[in-house]
Every structure is written in C-alpha cells, then in structure tokens.
PDB file of N, CA and C in Angstrom:
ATOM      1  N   UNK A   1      23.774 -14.670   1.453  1.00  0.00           N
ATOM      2  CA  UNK A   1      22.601 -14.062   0.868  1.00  0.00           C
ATOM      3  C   UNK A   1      23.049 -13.135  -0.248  1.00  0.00           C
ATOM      4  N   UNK A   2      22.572 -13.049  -1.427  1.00  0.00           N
ATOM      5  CA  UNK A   2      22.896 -12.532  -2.493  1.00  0.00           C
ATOM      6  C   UNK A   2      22.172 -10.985  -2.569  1.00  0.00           C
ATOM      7  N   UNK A   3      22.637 -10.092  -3.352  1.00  0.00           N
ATOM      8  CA  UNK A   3      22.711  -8.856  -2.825  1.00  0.00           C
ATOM      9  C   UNK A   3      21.036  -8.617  -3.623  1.00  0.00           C
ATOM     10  N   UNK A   4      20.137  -9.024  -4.655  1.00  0.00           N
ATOM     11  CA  UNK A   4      19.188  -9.342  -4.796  1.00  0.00           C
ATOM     12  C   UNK A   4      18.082  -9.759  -3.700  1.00  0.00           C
ATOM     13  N   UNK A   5      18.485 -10.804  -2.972  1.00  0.00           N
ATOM     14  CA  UNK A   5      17.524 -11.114  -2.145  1.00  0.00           C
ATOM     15  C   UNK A   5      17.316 -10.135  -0.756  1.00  0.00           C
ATOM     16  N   UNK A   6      18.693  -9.562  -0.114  1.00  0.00           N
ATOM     17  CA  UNK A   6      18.992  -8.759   0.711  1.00  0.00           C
ATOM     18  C   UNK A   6      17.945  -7.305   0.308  1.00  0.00           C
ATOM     19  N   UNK A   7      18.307  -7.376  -1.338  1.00  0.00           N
ATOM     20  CA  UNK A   7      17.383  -5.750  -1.711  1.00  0.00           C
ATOM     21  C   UNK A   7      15.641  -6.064  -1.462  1.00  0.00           C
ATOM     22  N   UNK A   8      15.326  -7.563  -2.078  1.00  0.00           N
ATOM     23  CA  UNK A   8      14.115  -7.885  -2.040  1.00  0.00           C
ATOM     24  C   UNK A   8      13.876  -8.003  -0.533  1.00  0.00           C
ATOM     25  N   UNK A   9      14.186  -8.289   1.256  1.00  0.00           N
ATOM     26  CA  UNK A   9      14.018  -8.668   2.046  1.00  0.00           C
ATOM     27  C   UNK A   9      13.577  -6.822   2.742  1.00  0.00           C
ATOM     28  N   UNK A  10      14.402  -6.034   1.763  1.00  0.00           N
ATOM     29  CA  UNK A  10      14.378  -4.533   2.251  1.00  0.00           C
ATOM     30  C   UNK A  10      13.272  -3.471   1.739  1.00  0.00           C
ATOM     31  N   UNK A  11      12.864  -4.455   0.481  1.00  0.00           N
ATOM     32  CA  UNK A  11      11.534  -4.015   0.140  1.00  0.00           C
ATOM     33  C   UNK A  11      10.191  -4.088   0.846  1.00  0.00           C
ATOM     34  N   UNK A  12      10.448  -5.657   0.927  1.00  0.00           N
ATOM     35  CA  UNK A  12       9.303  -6.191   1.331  1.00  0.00           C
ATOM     36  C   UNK A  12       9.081  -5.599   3.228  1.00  0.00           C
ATOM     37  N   UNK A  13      10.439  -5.186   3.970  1.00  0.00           N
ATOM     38  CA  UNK A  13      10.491  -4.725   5.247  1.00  0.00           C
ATOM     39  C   UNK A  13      10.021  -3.147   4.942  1.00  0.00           C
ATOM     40  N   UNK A  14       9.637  -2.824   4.067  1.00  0.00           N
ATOM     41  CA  UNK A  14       9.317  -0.883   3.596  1.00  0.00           C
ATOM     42  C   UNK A  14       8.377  -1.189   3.857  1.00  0.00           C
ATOM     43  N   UNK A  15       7.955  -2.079   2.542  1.00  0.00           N
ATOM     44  CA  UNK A  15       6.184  -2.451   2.253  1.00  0.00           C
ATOM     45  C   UNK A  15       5.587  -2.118   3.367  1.00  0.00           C
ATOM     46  N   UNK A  16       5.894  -3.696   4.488  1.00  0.00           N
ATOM     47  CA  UNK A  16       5.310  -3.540   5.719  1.00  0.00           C
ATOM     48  C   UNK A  16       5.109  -2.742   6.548  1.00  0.00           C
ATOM     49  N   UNK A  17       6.393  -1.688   6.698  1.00  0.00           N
ATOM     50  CA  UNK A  17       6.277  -0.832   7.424  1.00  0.00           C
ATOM     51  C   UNK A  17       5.119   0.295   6.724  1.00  0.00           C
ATOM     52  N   UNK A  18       5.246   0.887   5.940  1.00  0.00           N
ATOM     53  CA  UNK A  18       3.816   1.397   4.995  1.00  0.00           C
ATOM     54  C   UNK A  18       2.566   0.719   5.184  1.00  0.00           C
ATOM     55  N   UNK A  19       2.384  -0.107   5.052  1.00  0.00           N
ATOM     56  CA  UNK A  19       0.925  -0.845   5.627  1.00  0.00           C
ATOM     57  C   UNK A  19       0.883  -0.308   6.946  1.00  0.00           C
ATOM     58  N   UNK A  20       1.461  -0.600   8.102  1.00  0.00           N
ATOM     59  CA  UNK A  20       1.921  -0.190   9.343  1.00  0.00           C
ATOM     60  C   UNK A  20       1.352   1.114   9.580  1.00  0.00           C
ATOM     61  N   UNK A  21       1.525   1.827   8.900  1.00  0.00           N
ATOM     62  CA  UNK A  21       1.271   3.659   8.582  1.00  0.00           C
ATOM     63  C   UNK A  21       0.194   3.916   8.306  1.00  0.00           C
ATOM     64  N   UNK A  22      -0.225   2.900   7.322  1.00  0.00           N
ATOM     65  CA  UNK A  22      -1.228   3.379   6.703  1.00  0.00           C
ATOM     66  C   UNK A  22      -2.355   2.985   7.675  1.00  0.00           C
ATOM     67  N   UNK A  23      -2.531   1.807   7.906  1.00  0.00           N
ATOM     68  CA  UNK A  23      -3.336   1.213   9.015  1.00  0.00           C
ATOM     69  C   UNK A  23      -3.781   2.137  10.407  1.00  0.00           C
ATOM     70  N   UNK A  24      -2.476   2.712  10.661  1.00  0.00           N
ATOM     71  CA  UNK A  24      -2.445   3.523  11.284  1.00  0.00           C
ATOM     72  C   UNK A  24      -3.240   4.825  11.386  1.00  0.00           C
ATOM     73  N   UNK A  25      -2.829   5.077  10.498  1.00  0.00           N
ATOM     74  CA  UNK A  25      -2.793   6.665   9.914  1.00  0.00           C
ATOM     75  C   UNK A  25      -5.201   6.401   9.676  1.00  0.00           C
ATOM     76  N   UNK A  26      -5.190   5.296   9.015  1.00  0.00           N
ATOM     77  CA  UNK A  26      -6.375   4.952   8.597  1.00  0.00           C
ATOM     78  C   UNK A  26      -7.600   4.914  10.371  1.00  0.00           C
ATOM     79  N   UNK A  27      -7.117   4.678  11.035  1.00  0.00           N
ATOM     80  CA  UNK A  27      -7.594   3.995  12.209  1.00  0.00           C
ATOM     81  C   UNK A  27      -7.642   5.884  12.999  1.00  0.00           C
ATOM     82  N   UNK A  28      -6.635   6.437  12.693  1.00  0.00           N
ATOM     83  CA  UNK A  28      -6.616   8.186  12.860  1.00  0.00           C
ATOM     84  C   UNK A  28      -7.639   8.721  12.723  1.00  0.00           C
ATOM     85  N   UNK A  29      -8.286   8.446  11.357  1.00  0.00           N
ATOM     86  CA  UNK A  29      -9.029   9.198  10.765  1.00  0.00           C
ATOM     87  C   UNK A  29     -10.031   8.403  10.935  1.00  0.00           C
ATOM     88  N   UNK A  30     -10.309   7.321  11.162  1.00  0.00           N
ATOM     89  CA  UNK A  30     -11.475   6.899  11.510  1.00  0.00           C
ATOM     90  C   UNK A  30     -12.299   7.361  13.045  1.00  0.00           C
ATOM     91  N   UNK A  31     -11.304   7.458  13.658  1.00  0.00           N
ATOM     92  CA  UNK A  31     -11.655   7.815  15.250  1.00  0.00           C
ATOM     93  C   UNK A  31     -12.159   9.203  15.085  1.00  0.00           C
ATOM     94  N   UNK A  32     -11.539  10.232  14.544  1.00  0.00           N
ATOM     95  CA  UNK A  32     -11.506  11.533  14.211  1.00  0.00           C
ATOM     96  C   UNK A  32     -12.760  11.302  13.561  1.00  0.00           C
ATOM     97  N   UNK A  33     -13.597  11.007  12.571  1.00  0.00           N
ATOM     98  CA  UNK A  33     -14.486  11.393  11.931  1.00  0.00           C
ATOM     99  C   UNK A  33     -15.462  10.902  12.604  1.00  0.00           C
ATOM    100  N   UNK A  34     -15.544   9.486  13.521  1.00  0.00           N
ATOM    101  CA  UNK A  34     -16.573   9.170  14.122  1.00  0.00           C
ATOM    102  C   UNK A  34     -16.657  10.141  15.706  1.00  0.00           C
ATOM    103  N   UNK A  35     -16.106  10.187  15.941  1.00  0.00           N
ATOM    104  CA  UNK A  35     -16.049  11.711  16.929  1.00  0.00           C
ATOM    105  C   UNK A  35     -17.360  13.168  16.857  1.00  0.00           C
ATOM    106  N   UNK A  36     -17.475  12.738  15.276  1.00  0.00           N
ATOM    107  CA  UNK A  36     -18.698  13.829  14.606  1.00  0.00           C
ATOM    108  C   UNK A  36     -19.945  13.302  14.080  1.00  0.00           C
ATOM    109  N   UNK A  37     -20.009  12.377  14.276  1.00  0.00           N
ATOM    110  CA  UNK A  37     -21.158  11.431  13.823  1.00  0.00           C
ATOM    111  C   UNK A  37     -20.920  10.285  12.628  1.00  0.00           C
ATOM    112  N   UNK A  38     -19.103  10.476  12.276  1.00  0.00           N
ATOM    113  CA  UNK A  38     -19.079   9.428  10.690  1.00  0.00           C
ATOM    114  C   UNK A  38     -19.393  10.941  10.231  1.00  0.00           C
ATOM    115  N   UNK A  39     -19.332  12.092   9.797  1.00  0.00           N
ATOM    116  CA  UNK A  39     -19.641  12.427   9.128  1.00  0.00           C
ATOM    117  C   UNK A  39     -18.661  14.377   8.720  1.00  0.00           C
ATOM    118  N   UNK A  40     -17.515  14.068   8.173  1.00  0.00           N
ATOM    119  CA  UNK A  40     -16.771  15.324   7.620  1.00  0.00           C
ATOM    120  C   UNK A  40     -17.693  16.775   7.808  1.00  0.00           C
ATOM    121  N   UNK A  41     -18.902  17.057   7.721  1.00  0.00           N
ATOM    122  CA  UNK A  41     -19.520  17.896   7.301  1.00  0.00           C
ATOM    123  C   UNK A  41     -19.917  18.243   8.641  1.00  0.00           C
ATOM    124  N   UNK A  42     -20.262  17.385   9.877  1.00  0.00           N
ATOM    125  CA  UNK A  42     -19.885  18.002  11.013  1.00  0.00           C
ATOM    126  C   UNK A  42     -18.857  18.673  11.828  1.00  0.00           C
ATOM    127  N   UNK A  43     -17.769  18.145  11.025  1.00  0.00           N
ATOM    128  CA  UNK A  43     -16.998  18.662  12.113  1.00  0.00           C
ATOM    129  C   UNK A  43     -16.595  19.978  12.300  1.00  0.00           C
ATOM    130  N   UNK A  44     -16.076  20.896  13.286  1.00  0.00           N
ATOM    131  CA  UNK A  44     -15.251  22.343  13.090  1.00  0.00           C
ATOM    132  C   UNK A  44     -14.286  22.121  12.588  1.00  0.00           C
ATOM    133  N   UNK A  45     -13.798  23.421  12.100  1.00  0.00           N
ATOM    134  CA  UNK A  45     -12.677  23.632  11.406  1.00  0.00           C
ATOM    135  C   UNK A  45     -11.859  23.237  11.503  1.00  0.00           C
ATOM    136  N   UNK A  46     -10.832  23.044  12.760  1.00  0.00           N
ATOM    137  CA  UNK A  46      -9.822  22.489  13.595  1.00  0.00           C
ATOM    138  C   UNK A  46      -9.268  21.327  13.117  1.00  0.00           C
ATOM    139  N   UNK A  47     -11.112  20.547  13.157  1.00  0.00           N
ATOM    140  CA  UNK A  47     -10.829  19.204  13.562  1.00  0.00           C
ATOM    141  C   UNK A  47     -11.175  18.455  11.539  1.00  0.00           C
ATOM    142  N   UNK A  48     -11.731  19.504  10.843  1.00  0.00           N
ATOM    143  CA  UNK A  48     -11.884  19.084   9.370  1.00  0.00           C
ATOM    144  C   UNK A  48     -10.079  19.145   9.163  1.00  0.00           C
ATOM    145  N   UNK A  49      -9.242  20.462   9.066  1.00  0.00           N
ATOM    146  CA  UNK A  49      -8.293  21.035   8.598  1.00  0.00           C
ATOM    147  C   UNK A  49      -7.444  19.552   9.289  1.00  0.00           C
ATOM    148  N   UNK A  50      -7.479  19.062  10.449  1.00  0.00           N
ATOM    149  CA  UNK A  50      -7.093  18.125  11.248  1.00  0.00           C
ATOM    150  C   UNK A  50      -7.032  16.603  10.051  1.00  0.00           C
ATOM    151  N   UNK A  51      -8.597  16.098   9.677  1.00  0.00           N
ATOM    152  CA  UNK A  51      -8.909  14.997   8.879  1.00  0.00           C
ATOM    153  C   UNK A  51      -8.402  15.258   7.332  1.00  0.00           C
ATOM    154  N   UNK A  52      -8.299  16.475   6.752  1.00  0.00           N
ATOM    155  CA  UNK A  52      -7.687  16.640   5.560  1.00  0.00           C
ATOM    156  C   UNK A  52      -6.662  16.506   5.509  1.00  0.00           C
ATOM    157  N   UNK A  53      -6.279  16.711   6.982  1.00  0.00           N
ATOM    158  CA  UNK A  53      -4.201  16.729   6.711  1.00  0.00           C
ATOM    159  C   UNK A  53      -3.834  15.017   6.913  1.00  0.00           C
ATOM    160  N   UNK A  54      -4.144  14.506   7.323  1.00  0.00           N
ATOM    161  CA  UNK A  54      -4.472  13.093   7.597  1.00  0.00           C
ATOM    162  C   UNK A  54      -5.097  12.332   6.485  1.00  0.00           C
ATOM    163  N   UNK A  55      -6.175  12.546   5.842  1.00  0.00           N
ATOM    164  CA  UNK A  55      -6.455  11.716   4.686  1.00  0.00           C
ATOM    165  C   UNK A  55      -5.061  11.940   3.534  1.00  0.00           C
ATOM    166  N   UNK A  56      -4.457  13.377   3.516  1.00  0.00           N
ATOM    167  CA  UNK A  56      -3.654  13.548   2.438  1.00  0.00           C
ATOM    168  C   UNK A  56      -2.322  12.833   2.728  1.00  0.00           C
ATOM    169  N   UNK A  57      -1.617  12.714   3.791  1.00  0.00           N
ATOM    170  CA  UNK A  57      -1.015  11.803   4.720  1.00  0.00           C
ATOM    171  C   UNK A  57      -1.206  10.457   4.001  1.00  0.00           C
ATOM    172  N   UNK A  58      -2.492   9.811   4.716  1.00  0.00           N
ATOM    173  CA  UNK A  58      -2.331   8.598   3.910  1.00  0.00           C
ATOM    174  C   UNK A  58      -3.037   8.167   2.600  1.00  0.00           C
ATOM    175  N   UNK A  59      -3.528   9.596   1.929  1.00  0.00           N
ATOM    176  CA  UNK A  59      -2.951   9.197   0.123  1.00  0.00           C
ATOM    177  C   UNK A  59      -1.886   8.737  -0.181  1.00  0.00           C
ATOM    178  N   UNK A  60      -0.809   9.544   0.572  1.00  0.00           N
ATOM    179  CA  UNK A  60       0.653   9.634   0.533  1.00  0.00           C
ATOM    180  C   UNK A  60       1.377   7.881   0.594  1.00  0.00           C
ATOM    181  N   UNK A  61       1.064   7.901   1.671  1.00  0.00           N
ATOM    182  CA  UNK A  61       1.725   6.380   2.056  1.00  0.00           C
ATOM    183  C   UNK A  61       1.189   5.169   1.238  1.00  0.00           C
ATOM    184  N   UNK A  62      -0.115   4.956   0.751  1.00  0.00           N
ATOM    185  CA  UNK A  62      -1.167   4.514  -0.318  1.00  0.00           C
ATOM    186  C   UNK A  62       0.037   4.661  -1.723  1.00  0.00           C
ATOM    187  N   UNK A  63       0.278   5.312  -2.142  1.00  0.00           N
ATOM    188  CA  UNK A  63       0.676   5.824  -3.560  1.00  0.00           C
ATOM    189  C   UNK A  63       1.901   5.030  -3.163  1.00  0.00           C
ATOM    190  N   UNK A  64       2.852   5.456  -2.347  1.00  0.00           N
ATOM    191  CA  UNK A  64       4.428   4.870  -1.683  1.00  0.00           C
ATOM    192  C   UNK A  64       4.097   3.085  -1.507  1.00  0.00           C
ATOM    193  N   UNK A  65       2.521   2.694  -1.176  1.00  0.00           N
ATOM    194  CA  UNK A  65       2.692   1.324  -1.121  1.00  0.00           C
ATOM    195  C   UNK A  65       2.505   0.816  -2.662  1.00  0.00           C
ATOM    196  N   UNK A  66       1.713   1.306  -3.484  1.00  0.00           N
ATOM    197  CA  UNK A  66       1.898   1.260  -4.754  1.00  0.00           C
ATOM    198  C   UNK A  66       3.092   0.792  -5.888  1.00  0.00           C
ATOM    199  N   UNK A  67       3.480   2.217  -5.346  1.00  0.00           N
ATOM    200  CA  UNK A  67       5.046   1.632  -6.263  1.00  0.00           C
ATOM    201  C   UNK A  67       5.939   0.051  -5.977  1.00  0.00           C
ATOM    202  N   UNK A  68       5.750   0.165  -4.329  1.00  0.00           N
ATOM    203  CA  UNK A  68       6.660  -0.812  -3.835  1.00  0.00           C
ATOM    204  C   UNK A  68       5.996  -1.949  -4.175  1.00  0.00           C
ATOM    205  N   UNK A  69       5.018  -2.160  -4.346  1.00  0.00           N
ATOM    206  CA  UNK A  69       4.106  -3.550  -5.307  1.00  0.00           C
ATOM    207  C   UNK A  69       4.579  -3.675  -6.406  1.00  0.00           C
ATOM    208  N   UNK A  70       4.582  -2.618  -7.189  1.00  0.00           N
ATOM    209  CA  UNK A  70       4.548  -2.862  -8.275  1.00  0.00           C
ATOM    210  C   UNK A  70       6.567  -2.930  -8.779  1.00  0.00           C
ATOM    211  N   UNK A  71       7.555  -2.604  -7.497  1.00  0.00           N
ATOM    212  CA  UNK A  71       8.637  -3.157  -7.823  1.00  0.00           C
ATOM    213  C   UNK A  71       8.543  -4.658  -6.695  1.00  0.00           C
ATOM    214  N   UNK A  72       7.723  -4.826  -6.628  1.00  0.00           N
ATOM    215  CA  UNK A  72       8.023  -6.485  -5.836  1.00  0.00           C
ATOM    216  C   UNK A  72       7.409  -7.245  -6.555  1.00  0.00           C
ATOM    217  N   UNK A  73       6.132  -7.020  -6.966  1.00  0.00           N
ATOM    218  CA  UNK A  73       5.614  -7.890  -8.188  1.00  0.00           C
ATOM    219  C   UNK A  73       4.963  -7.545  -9.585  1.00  0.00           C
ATOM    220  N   UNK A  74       5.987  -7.282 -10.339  1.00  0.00           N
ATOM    221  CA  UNK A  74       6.742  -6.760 -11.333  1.00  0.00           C
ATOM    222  C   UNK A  74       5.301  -7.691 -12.374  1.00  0.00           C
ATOM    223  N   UNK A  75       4.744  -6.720 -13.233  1.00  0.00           N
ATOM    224  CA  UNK A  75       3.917  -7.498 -13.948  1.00  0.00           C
ATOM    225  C   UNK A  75       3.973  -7.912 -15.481  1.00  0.00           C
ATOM    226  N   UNK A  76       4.078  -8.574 -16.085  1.00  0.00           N
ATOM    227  CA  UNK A  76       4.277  -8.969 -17.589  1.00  0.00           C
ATOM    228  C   UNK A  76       3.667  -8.063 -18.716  1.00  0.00           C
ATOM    229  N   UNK A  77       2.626  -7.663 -18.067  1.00  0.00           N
ATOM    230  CA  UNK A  77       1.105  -7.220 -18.982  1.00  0.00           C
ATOM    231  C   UNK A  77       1.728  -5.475 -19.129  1.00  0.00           C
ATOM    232  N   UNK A  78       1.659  -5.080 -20.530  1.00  0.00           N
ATOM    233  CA  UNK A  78       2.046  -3.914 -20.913  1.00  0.00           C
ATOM    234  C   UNK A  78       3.412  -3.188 -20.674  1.00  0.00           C
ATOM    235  N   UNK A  79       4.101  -3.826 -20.897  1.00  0.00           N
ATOM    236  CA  UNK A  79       5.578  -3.867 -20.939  1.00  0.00           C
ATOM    237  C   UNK A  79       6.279  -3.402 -22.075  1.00  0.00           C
ATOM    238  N   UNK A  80       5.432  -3.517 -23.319  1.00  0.00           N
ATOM    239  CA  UNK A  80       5.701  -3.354 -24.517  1.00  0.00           C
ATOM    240  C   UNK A  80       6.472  -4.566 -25.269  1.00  0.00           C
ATOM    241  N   UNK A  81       7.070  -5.313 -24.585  1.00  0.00           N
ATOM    242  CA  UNK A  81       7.857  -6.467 -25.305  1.00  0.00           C
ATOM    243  C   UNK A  81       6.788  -7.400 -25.646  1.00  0.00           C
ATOM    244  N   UNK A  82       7.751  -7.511 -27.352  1.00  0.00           N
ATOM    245  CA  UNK A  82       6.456  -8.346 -27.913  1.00  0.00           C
ATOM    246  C   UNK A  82       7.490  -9.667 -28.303  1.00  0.00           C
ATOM    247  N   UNK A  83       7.033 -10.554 -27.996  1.00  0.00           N
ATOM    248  CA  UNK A  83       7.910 -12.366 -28.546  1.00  0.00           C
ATOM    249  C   UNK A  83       6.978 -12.632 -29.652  1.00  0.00           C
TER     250      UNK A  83
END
C-alpha cells in the first residue's frame, strides 16, 4: 500500500469518526431540548448553559468535518489555475 493511499484510508477513518461525534453529539442535543418542549427558551439555566456548550461542541466537529471533505474531495472550481 502506497503511503498516499494509507494517508487517504486515515482520512477517510477521521471523517467517519467525526460523523460518529457529530451524530452523536447531535442526538445530545436533541434529547436535551426535547426534554423542554423542542424549545431552548424553556429551558433553565443549567440545562440552556448545558445545550450551548453542546451545540458549540458540534459546530466544532461540523467545521473539522469540513475541512476533511474538502482534503478528500479536493475541488477544481476556484483554484485560480487558468489552462
């Protein structure tokens, strides 16, 4: 296995694991907010300060799956190279 494909097999094993997180992390905050009716503006403090730290969480992992897309599938469009 060439040291390319080994890097690409280690990407694509991040990726997943980030989806993993995020899914996660997503399924967190879903339980948590339906707990209050679906609705942030019910909840106490605790449990808001709780869903903010958690949505910012998985901004986090969101942005981290981002990049790793965009080094796995690398796009042509605005690159600046002109043929």
């Amino acid at each position: 296995m060439s040291e390319n494909e080994r890097d690409m097999k280690d990407f694509v094993e991040t990726y997943r694991l980030k989806v993993l997180e995020y899914e996660a992390l997503d399924e967190e905050i879903d339980t948590l907010i339906m707990q209050y009716g679906g609705q942030a503006e019910n909840m106490p403090y605790e449990a808001l300060r709780r869903y903010r730290k958690l949505a910012r969480k998985r901004d986090e992992v969101q942005n981290e799956m981002r990049v790793l897309e965009q080094m796995l599938m690398p796009s042509d469009e605005g690159d600046g190279d002109s043929e």
